[in-house]
C-alpha atoms as a PDB file:
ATOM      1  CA  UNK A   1       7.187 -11.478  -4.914  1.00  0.00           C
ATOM      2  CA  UNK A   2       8.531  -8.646  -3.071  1.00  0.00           C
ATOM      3  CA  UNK A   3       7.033  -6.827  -0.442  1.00  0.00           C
ATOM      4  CA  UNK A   4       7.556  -3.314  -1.870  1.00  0.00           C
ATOM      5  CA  UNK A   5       8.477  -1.658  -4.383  1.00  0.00           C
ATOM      6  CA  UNK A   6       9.264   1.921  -4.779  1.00  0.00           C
ATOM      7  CA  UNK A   7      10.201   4.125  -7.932  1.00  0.00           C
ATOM      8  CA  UNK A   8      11.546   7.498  -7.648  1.00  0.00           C
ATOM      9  CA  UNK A   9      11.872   9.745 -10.937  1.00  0.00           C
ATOM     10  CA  UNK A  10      15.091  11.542 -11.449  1.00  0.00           C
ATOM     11  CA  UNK A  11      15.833  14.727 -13.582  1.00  0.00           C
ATOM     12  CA  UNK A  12      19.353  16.058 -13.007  1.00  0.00           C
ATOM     13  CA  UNK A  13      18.957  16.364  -9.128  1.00  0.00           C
ATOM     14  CA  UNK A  14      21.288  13.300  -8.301  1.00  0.00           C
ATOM     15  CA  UNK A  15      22.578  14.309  -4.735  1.00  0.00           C
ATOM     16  CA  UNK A  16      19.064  14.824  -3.449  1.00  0.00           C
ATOM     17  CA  UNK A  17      18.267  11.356  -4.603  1.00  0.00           C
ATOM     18  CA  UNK A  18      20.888   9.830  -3.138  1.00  0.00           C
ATOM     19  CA  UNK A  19      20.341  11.144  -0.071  1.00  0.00           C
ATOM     20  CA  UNK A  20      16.821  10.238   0.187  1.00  0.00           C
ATOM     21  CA  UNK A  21      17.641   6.262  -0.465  1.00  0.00           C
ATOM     22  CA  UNK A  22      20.320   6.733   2.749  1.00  0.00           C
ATOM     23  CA  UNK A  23      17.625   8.363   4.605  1.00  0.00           C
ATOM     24  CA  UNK A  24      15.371   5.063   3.637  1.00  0.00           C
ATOM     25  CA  UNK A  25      18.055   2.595   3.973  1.00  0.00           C
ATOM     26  CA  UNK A  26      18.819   3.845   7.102  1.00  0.00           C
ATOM     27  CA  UNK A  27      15.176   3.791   9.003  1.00  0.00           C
ATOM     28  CA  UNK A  28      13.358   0.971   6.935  1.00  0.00           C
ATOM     29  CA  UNK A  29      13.280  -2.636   8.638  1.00  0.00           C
ATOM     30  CA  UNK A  30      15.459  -5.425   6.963  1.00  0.00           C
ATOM     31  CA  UNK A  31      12.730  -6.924   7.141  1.00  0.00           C
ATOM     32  CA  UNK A  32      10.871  -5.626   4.430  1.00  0.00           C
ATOM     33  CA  UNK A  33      11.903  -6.992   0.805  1.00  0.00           C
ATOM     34  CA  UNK A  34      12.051  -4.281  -1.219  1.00  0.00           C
ATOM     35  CA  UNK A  35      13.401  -3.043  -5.078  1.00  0.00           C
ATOM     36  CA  UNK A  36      14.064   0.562  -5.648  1.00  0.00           C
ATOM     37  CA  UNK A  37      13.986   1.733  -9.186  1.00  0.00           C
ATOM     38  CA  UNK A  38      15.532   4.856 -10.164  1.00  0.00           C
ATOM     39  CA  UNK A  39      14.154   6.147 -13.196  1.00  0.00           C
ATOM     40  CA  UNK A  40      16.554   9.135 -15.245  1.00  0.00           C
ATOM     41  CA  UNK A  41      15.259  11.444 -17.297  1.00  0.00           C
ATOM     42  CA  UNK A  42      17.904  13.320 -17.530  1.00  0.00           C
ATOM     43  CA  UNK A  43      18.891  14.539 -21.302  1.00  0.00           C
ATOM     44  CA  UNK A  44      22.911  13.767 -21.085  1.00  0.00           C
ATOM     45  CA  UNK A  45      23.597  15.613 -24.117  1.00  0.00           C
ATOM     46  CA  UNK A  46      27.147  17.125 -22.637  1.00  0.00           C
ATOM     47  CA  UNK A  47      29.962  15.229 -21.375  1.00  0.00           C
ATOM     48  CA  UNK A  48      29.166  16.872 -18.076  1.00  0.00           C
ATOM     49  CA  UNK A  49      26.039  15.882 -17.667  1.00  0.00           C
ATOM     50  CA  UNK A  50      26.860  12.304 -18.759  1.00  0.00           C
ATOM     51  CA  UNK A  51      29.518  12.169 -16.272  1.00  0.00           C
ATOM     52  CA  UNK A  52      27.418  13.141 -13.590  1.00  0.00           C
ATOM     53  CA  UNK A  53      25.320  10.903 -14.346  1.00  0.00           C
ATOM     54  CA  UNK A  54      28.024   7.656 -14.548  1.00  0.00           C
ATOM     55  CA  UNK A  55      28.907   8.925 -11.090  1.00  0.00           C
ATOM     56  CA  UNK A  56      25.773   9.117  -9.562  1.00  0.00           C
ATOM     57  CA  UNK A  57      24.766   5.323 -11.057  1.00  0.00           C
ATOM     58  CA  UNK A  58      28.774   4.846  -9.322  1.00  0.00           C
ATOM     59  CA  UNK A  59      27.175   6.323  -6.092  1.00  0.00           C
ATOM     60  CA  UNK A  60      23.863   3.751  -6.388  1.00  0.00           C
ATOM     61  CA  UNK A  61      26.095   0.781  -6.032  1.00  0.00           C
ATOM     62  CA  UNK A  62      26.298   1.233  -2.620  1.00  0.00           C
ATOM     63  CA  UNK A  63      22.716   0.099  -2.391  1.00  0.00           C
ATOM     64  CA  UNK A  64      22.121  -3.816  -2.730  1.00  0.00           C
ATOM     65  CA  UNK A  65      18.270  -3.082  -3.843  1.00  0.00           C
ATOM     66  CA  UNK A  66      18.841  -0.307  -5.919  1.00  0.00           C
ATOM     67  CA  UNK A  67      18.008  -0.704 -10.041  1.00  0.00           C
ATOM     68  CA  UNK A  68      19.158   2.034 -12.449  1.00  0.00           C
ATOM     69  CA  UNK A  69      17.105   2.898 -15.374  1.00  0.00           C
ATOM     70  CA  UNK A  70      16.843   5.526 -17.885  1.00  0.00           C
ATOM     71  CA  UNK A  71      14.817   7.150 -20.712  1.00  0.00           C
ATOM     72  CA  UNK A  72      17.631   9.523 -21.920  1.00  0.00           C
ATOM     73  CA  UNK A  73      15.228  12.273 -22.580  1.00  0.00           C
ATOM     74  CA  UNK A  74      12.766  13.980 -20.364  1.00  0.00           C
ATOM     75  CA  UNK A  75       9.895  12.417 -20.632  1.00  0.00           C
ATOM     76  CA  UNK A  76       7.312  13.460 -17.837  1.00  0.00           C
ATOM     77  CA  UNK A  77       6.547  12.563 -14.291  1.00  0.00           C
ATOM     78  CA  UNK A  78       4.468   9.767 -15.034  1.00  0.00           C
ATOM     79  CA  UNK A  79       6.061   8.496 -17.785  1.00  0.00           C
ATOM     80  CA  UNK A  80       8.964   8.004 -15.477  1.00  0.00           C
ATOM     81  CA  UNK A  81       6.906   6.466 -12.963  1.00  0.00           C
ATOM     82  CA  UNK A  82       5.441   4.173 -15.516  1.00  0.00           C
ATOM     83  CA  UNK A  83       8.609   3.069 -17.255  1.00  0.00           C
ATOM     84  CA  UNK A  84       8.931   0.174 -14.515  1.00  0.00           C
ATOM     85  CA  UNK A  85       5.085  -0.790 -14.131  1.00  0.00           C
ATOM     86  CA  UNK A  86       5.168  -4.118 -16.192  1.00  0.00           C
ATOM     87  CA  UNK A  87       8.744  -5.141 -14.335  1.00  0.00           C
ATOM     88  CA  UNK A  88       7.374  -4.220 -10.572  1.00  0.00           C
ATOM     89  CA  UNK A  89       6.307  -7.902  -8.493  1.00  0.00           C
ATOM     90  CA  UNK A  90       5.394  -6.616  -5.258  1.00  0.00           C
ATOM     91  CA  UNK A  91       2.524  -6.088  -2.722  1.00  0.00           C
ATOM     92  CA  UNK A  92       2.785  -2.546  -2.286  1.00  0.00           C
ATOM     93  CA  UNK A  93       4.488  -0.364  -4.577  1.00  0.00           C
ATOM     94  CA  UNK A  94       5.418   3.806  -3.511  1.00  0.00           C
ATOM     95  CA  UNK A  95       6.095   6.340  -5.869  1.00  0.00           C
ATOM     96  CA  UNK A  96       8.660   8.795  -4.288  1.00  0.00           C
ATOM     97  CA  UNK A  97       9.428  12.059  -4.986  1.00  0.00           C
ATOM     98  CA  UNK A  98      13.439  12.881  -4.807  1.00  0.00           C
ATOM     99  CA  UNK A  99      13.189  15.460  -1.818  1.00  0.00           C
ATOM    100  CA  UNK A 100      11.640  12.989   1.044  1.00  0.00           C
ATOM    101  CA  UNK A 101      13.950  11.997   3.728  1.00  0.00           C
ATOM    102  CA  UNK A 102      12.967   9.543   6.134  1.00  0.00           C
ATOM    103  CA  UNK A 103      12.766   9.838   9.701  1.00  0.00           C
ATOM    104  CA  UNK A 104      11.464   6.833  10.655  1.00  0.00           C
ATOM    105  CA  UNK A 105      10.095   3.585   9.435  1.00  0.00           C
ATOM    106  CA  UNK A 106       7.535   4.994   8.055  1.00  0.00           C
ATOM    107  CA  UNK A 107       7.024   1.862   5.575  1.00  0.00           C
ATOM    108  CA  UNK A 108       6.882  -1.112   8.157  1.00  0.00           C
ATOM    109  CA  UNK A 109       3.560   1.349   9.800  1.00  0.00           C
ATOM    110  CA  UNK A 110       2.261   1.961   6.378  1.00  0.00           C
ATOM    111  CA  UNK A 111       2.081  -1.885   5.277  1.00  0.00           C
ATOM    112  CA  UNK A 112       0.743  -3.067   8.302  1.00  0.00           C
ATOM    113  CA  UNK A 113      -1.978  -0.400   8.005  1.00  0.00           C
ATOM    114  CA  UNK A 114      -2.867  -1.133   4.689  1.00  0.00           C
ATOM    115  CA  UNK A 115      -2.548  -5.116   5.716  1.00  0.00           C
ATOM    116  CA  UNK A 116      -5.357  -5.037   8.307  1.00  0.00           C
ATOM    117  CA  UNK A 117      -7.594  -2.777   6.441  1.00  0.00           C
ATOM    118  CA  UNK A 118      -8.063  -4.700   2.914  1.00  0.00           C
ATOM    119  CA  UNK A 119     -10.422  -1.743   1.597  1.00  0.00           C
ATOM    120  CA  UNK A 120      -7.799   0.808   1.164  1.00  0.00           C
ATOM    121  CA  UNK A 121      -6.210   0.995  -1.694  1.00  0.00           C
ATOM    122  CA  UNK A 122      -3.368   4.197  -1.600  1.00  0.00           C
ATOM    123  CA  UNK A 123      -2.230   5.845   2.065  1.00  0.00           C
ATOM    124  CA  UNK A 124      -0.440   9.053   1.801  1.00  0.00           C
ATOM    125  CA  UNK A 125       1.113   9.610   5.368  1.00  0.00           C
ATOM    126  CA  UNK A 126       2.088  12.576   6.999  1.00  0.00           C
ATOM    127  CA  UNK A 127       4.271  15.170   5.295  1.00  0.00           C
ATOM    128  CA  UNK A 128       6.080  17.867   7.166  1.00  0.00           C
ATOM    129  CA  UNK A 129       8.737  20.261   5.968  1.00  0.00           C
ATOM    130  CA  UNK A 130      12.069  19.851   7.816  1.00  0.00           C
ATOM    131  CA  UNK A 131      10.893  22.256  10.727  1.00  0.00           C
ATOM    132  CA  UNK A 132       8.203  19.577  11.233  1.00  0.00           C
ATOM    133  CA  UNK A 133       5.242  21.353   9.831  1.00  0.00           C
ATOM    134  CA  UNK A 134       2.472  19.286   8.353  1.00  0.00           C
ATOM    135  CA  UNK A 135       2.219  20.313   4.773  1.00  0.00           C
ATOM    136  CA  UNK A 136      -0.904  21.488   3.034  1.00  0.00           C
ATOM    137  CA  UNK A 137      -0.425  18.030   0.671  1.00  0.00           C
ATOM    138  CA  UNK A 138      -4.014  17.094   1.405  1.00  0.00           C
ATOM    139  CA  UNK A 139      -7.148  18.247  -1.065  1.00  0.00           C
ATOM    140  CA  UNK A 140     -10.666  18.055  -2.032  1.00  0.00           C
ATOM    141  CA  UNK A 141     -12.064  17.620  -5.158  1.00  0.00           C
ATOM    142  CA  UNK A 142     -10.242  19.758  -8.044  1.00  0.00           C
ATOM    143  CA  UNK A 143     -12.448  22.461  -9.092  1.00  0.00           C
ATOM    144  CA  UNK A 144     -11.796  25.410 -11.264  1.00  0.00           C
ATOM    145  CA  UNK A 145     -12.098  28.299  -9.079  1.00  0.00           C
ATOM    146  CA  UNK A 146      -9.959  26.213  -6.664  1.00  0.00           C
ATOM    147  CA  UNK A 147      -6.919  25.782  -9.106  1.00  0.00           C
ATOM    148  CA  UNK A 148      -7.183  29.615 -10.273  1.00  0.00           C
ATOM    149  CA  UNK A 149      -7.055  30.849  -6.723  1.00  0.00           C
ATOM    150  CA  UNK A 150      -4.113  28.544  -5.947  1.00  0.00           C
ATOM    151  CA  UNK A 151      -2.131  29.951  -9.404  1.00  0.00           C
ATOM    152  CA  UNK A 152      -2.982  32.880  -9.792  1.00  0.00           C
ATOM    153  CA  UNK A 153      -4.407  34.357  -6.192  1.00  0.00           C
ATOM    154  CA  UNK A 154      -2.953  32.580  -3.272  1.00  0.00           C
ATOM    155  CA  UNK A 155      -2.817  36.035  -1.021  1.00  0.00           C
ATOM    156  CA  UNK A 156      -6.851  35.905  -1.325  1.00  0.00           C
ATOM    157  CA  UNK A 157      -9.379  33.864  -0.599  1.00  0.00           C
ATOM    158  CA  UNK A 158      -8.115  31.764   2.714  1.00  0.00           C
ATOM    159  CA  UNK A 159     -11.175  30.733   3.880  1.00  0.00           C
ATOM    160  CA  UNK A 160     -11.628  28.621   0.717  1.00  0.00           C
ATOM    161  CA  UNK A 161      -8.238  27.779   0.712  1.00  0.00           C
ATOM    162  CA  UNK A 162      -8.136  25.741   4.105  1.00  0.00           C
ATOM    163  CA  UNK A 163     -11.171  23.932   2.743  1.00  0.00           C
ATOM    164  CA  UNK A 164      -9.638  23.468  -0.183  1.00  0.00           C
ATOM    165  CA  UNK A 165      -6.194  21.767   1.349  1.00  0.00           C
ATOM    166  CA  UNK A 166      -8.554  19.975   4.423  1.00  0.00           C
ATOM    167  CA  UNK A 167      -7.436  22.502   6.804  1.00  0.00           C
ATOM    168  CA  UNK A 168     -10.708  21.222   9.261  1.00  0.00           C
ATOM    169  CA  UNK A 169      -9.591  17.904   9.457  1.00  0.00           C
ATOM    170  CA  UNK A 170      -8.543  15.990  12.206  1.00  0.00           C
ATOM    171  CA  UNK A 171      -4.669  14.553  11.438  1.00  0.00           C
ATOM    172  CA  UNK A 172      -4.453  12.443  14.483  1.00  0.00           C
ATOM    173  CA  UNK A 173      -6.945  10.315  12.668  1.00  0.00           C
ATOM    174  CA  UNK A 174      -7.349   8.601   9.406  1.00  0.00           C
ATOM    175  CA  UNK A 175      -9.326   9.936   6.867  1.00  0.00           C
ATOM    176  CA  UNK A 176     -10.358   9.974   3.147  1.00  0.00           C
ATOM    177  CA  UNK A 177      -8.634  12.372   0.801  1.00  0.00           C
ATOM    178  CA  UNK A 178      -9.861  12.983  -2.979  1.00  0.00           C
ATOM    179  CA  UNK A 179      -6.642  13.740  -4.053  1.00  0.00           C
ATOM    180  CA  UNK A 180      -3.134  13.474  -2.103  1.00  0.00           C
ATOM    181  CA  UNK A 181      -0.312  15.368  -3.834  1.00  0.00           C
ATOM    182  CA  UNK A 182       2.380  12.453  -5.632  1.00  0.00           C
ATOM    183  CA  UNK A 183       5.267  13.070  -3.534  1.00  0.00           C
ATOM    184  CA  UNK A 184       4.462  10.113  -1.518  1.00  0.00           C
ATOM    185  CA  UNK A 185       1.816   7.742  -2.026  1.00  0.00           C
ATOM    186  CA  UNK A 186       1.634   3.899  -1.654  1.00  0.00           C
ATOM    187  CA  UNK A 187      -0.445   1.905  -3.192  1.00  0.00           C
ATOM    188  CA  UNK A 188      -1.248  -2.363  -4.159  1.00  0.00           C
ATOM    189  CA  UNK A 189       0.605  -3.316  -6.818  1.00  0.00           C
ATOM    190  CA  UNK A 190      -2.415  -5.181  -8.135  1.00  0.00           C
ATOM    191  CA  UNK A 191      -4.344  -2.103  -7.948  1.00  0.00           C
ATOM    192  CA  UNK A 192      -1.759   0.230  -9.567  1.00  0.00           C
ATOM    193  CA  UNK A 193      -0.827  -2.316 -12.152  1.00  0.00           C
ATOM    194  CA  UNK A 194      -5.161  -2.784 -12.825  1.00  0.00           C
ATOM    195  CA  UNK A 195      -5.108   1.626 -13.190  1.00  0.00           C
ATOM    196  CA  UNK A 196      -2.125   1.360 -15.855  1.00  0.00           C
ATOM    197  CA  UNK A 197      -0.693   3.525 -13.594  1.00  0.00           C
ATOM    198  CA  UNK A 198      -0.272   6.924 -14.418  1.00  0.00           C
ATOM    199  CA  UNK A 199      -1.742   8.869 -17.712  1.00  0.00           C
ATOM    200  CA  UNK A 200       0.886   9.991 -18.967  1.00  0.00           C
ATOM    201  CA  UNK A 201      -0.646  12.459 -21.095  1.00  0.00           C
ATOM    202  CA  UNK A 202      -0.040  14.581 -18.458  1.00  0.00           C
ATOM    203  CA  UNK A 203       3.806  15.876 -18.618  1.00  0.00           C
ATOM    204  CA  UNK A 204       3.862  16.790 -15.148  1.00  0.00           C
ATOM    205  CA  UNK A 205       1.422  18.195 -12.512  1.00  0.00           C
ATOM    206  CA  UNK A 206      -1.939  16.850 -11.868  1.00  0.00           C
ATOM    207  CA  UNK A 207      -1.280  13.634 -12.444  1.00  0.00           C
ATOM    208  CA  UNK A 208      -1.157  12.674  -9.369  1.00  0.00           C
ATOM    209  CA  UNK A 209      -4.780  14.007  -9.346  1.00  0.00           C
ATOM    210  CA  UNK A 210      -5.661  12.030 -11.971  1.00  0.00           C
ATOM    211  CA  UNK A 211      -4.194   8.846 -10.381  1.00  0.00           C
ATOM    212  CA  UNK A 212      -6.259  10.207  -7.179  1.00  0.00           C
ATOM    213  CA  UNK A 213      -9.175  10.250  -8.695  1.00  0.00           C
ATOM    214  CA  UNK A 214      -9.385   6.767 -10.411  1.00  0.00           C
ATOM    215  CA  UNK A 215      -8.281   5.148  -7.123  1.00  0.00           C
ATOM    216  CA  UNK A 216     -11.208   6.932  -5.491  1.00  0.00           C
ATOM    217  CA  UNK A 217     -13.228   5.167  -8.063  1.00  0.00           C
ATOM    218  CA  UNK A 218     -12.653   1.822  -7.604  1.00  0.00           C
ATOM    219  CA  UNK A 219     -11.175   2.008  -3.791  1.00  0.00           C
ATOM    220  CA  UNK A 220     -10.084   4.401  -1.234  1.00  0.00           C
ATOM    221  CA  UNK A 221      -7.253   6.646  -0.787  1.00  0.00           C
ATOM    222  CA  UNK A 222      -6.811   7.457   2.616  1.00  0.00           C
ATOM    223  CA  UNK A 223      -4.411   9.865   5.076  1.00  0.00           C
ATOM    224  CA  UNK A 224      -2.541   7.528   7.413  1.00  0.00           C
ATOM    225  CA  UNK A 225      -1.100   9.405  10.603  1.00  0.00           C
ATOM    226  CA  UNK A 226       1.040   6.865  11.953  1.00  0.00           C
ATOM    227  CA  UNK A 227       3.676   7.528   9.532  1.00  0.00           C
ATOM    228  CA  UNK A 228       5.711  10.340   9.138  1.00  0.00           C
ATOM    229  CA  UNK A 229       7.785  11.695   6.299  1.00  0.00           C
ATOM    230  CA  UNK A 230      10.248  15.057   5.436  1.00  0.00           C
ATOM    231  CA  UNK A 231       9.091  16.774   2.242  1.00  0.00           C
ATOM    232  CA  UNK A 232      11.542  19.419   1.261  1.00  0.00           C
ATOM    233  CA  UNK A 233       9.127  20.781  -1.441  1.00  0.00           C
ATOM    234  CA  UNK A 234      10.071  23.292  -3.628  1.00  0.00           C
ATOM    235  CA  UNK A 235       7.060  24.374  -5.598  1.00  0.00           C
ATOM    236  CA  UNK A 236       9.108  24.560  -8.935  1.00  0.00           C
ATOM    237  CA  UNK A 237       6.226  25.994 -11.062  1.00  0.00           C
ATOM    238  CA  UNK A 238       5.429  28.593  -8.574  1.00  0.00           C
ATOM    239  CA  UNK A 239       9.063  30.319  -9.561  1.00  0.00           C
ATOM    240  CA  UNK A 240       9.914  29.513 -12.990  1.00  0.00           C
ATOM    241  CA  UNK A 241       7.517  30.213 -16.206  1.00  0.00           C
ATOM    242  CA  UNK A 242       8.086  27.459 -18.125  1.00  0.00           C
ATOM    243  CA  UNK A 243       7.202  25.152 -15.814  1.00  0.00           C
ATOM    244  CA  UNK A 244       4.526  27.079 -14.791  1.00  0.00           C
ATOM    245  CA  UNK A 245       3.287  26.554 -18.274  1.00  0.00           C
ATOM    246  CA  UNK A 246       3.446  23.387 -18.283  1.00  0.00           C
ATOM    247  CA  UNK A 247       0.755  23.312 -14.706  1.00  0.00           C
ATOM    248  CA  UNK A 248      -1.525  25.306 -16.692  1.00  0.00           C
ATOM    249  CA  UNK A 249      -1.475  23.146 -19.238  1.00  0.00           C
ATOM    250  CA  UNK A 250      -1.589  19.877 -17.249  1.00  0.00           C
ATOM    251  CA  UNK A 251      -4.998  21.831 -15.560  1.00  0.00           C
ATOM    252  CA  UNK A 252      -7.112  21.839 -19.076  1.00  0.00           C
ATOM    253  CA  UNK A 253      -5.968  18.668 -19.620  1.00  0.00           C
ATOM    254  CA  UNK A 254      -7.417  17.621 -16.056  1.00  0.00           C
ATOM    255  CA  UNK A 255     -10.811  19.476 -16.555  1.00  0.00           C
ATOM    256  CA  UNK A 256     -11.177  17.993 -20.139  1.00  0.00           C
ATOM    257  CA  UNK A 257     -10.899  15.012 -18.971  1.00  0.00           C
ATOM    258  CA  UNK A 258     -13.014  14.440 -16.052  1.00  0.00           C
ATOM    259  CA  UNK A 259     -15.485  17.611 -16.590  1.00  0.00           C
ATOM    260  CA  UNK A 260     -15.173  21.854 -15.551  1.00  0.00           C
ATOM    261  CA  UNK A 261     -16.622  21.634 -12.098  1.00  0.00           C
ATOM    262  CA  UNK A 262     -16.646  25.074 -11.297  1.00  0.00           C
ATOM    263  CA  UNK A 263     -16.694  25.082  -7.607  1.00  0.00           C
END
């Protein structure tokens, strides 16, 4: 059994991923045992795109723990994620978003944490942009007027805003988070594997609430300050419409599922 596993979803952006396993090779101990799957959805239906793609997997044999796989089609965020769930053997498994760079060994802190504190079942660390900013990656609960103020009215409203992303918390300091945005999250294997992992009824967004939640249900998902990582973060639905659709979408889905709680 490995000691970690991590799988990180691709969709055409190959030189950001490879640049976030050299930032990991680079600051993670030896020590650790680890497997990193690369999942492609990428939909190589020119020549281009198919020889981007045959260099890219070129570029990942640089990496001794590296393992390519692909869905040829687009396929959704957790779909991606959950392509490797019944091949994973590990103690902790991470699901990494393409844009984190690594600093630090932000793992080694992370499974030592979660070693010596057998009640927590997903950490979510610190993420800061690249001008070392903690980002606003923590929330409570989902509720509607929350996601309506965040989509469609994110000049107003700022009191309920910083309550909404945990703004009065202490980050020197663990504490429990309802739901920790999926661009980095570790969690047991056991536990992940037990949750099916994602539903991946959910294309993409809010499925990382989703996971959230159910973790909350049966464990604890908690912030873990003693590890740092760089999330470039480029809130994609905020700037394009389909995509944008797609969040909208993903948000009746959430609320159908688990209830409208208003506020």
């Amino acid at each position: 059994m490995k000691t970690l596993t991590l799988s990180i979803v691709v969709y055409k952006n190959y030189g950001e991923v490879v640049e976030a396993i050299e930032s990991l090779e680079k600051f993670t101990s030896d020590s650790i045992d680890k497997t990193i799957y690369i999942v492609d959805n990428t939909d190589c239906s020119t020549e281009e795109e198919f020889a981007r793609r045959e260099e890219f997997k070129t570029q990942l044999k640089q990496f001794k723990d590296v393992e390519f796989r692909t869905n040829n089609t687009n396929q959704g965020f957790g779909k991606g994620h959950n392509m490797i769930l019944d091949e994973i053997d590990s103690k902790y498994h991470a699901i990494v978003n393409p844009d984190i760079l690594f600093k630090e060994d932000a793992f080694k802190e992370i499974i030592n944490f979660m070693d010596a504190n057998s009640e927590i079942g997903m950490v979510i660390p610190r993420l800061e942009d690249e001008q070392g900013n903690l980002q606003a990656v923590y929330r409570t609960e989902l509720t509607i007027f929350d996601m309506f103020i965040r989509m469609f009215m994110k000049n107003k409203f700022k009191k309920r805003q910083a309550k909404h992303t945990m703004q009065d918390k202490d980050y020197t300091k663990v504490f429990d988070v309802p739901f920790g945005q999926g661009s980095f999250l570790v969690i047991r294997t056991n536990l992940y594997r037990k949750l099916e992992g994602f539903d991946d009824r959910f294309f993409m967004y809010l499925e990382d609430a989703d996971l959230c939640k159910r973790v909350n249900k049966v464990s604890k998902l908690v912030y873990y300050p003693g590890a740092t990582v760089i999330h470039k973060w480029e809130k994609g639905s905020h700037k394009n419409k389909k995509l944008f659709k797609i969040h909208v979408q993903s948000m009746f889905k959430y609320f159908f599922k688990w209830g409208f709680k208003l506020f």
